[in-house]
Protein backbone atom coordinates (compact mmCIF):
# COMPACT_ATOMS: atom_id res chain seq x y z
CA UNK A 1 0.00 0.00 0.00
CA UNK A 2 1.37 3.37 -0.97
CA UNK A 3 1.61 6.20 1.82
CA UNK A 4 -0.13 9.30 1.19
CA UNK A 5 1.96 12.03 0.08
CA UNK A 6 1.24 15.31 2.05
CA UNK A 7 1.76 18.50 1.00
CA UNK A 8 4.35 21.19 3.13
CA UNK A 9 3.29 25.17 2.81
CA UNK A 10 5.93 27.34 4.16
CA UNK A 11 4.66 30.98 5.60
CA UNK A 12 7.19 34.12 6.05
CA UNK A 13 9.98 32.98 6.38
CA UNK A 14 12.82 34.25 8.11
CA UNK A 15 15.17 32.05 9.92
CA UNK A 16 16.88 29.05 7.87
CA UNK A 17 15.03 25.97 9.89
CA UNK A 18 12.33 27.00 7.71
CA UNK A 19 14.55 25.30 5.05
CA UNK A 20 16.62 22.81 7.06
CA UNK A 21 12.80 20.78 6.79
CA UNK A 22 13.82 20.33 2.97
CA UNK A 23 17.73 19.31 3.22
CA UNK A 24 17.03 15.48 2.93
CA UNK A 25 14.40 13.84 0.37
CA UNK A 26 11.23 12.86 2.47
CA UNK A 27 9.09 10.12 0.67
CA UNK A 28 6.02 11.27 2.49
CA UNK A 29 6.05 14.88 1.26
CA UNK A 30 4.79 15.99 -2.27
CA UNK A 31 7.60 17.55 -4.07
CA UNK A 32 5.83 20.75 -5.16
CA UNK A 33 6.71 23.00 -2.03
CA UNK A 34 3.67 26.38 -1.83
CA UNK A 35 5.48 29.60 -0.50
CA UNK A 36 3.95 32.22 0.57
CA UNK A 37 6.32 34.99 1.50
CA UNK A 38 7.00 38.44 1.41
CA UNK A 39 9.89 39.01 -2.09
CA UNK A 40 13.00 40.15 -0.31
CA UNK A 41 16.58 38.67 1.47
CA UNK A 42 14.63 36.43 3.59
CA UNK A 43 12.93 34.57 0.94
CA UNK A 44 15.94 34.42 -1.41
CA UNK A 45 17.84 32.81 1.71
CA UNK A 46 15.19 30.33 1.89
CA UNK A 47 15.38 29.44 -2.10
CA UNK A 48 19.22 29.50 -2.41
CA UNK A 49 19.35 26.83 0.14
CA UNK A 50 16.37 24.62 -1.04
CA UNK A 51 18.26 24.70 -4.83
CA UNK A 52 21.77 24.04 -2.98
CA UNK A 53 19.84 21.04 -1.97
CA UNK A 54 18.13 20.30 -5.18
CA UNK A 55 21.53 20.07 -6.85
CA UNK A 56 24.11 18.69 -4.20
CA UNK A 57 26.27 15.91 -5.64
CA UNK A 58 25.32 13.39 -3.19
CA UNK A 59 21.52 12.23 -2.20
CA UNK A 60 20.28 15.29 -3.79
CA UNK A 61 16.58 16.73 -3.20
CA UNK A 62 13.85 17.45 -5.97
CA UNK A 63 11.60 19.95 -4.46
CA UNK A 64 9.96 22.08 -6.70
CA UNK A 65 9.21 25.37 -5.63
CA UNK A 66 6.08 27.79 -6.17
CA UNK A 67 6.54 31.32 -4.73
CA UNK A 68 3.26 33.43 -3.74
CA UNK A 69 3.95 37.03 -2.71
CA UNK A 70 1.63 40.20 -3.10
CA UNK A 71 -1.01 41.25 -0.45
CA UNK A 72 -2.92 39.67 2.36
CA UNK A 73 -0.62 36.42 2.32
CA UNK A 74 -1.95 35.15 5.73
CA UNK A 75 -5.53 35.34 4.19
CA UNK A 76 -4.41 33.47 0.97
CA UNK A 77 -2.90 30.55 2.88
CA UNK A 78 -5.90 29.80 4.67
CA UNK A 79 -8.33 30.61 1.49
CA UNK A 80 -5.97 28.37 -1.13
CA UNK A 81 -5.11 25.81 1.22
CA UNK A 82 -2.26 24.87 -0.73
CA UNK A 83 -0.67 22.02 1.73
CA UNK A 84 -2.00 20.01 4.39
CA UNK A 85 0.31 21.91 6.63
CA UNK A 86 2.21 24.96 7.28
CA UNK A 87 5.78 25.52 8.19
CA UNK A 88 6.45 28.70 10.03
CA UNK A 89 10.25 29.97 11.10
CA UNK A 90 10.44 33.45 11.55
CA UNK A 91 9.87 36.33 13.63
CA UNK A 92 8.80 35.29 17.27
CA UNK A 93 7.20 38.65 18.17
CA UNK A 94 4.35 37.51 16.08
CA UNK A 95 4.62 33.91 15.45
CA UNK A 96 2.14 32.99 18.36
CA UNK A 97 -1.02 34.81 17.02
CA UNK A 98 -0.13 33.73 13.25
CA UNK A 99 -0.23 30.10 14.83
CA UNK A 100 -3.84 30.66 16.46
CA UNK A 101 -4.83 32.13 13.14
CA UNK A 102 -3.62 28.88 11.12
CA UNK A 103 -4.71 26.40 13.36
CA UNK A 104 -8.33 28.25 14.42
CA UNK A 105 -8.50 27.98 10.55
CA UNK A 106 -7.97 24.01 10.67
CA UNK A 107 -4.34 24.15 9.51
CA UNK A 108 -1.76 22.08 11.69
CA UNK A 109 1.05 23.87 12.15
CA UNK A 110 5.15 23.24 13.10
CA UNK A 111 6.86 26.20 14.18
CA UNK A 112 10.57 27.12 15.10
CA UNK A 113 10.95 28.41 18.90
CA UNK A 114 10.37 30.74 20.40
CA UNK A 115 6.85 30.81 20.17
CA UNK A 116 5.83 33.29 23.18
CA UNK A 117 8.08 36.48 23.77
CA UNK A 118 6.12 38.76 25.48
CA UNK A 119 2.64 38.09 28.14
CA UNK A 120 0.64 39.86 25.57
CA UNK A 121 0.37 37.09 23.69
CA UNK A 122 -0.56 34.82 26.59
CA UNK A 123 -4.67 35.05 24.54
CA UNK A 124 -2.55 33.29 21.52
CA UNK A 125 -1.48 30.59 23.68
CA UNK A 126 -4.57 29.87 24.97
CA UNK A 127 -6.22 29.90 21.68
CA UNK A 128 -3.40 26.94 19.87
CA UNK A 129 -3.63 24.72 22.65
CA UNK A 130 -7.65 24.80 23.40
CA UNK A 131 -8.25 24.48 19.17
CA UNK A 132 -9.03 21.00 17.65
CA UNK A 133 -6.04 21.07 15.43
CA UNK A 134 -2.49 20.91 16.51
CA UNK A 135 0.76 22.78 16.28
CA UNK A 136 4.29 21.58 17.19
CA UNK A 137 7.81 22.62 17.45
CA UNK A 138 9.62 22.32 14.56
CA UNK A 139 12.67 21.51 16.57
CA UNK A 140 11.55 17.50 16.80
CA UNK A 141 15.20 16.13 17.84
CA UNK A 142 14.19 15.35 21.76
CA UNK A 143 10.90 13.45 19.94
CA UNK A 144 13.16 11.60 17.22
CA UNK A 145 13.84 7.64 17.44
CA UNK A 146 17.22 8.14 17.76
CA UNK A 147 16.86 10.33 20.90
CA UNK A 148 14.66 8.22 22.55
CA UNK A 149 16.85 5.18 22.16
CA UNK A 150 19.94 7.07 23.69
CA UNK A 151 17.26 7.93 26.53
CA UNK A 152 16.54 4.28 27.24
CA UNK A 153 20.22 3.33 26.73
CA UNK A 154 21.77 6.43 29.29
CA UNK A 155 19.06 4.96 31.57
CA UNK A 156 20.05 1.51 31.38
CA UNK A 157 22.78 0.44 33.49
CA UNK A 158 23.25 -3.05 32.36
CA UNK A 159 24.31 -1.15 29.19
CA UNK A 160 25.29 2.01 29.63
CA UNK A 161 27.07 1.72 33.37
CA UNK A 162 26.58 4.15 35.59
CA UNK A 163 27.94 7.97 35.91
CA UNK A 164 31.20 8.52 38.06
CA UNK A 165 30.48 10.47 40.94
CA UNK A 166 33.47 11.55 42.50
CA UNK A 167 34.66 15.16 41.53
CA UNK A 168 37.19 15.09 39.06
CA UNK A 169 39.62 17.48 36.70
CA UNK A 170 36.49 17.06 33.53
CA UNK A 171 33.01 16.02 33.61
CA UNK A 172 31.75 12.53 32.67
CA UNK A 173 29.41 13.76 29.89
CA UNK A 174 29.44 17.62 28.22
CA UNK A 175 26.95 18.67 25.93
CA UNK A 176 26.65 22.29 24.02
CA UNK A 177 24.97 23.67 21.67
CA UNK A 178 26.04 26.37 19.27
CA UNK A 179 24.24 29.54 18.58
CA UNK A 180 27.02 31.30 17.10
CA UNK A 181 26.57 35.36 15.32
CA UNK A 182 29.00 33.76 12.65
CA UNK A 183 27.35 30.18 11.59
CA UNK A 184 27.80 28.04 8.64
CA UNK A 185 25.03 26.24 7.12
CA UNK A 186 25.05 24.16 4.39
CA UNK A 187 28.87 24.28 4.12
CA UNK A 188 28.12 28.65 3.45
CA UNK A 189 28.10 31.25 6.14
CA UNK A 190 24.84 31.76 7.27
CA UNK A 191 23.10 35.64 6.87
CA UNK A 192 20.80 36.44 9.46
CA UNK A 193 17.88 39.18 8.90
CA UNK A 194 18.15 42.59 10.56
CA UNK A 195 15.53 41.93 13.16
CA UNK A 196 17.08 38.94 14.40
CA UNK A 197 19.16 41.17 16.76
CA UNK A 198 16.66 42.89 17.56
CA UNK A 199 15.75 41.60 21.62
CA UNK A 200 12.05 42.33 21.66
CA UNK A 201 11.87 40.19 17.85
């Protein structure tokens, strides 16, 4: 039996996990990819790194892109319906209450964090997670297989051992994660919008 294909919309976008959804050929996603963005540095961002992945040497992707700008792009998501859901990586000051509008519209949605930035949009909140459809961080590595087995592993003794707990020069395990100014994706250095530095964005 063949799995349905379903179909990815992306919305605004403005930070490059947007894209990072599209670096490795999904089976279960339709390869014509709906934008609906705003023309500008942000959106080119987005489409140089989709075609770097379209045309990469090895395991290349095949997405085909369709770009929608002009007026009232919000409206036209939920009007054209265009995928079965929407991808959303941008600006956090508003992400929250375009959320409640896609899902009170009956569109699931994943989203990049932050979602909430400020208590103002505390109403948002409440309206995404009392709505019949569902939205969900786009940041999915704590939910993937992998991460879970390397859960149940750590937790295992009998496999893993056990931590040492006497102080010593280093710790047993160090983790980190990098959220550098100056960041490569993609093997290129990554370009970051103006309002990304901006704190209350």
């Amino acid at each position: 039996m063949r799995m349905p294909l379903y179909r990815a919309l992306f919305y605004e976008l403005g930070h490059f996990h947007a894209a990072l959804t599209l670096r490795m050929p999904n089976p279960r996603l339709a390869p014509d990819i709906h934008v609906y963005a705003t023309p500008g540095p942000e959106r080119d961002a987005f489409v140089t790194l989709v075609e770097q992945c379209n045309t990469r040497a090895d395991d290349p992707t095949h997405w085909r892109l369709h770009l929608h700008d002009g007026a009232r792009l919000l409206q036209r998501v939920v009007e054209e319906r265009q995928g079965d859901f929407v991808v959303l990586a941008g600006r956090n000051d508003t992400k929250l209450a375009t959320i409640a509008s896609l899902t009170q519209a009956g569109l699931p949605v994943l989203a990049d964090k932050p979602w909430l930035t400020d208590s103002r949009q505390l109403p948002y909140l409440a309206q995404v997670t009392t709505g019949s459809c569902v939205a969900m961080d786009l940041m999915t590595g704590a939910y993937s297989l992998r991460a879970q087995v390397m859960a149940q592993v750590v937790h295992t003794p009998e496999l893993f051992g056990a931590f040492i707990t006497h102080e010593g020069p280093t710790p047993a395990i160090e983790l980190a994660s990098v959220h550098h100014l100056a960041k490569q994706v993609n093997g290129r250095p990554l370009q970051r919008p103006g309002w990304y530095y901006d704190t209350t964005v």
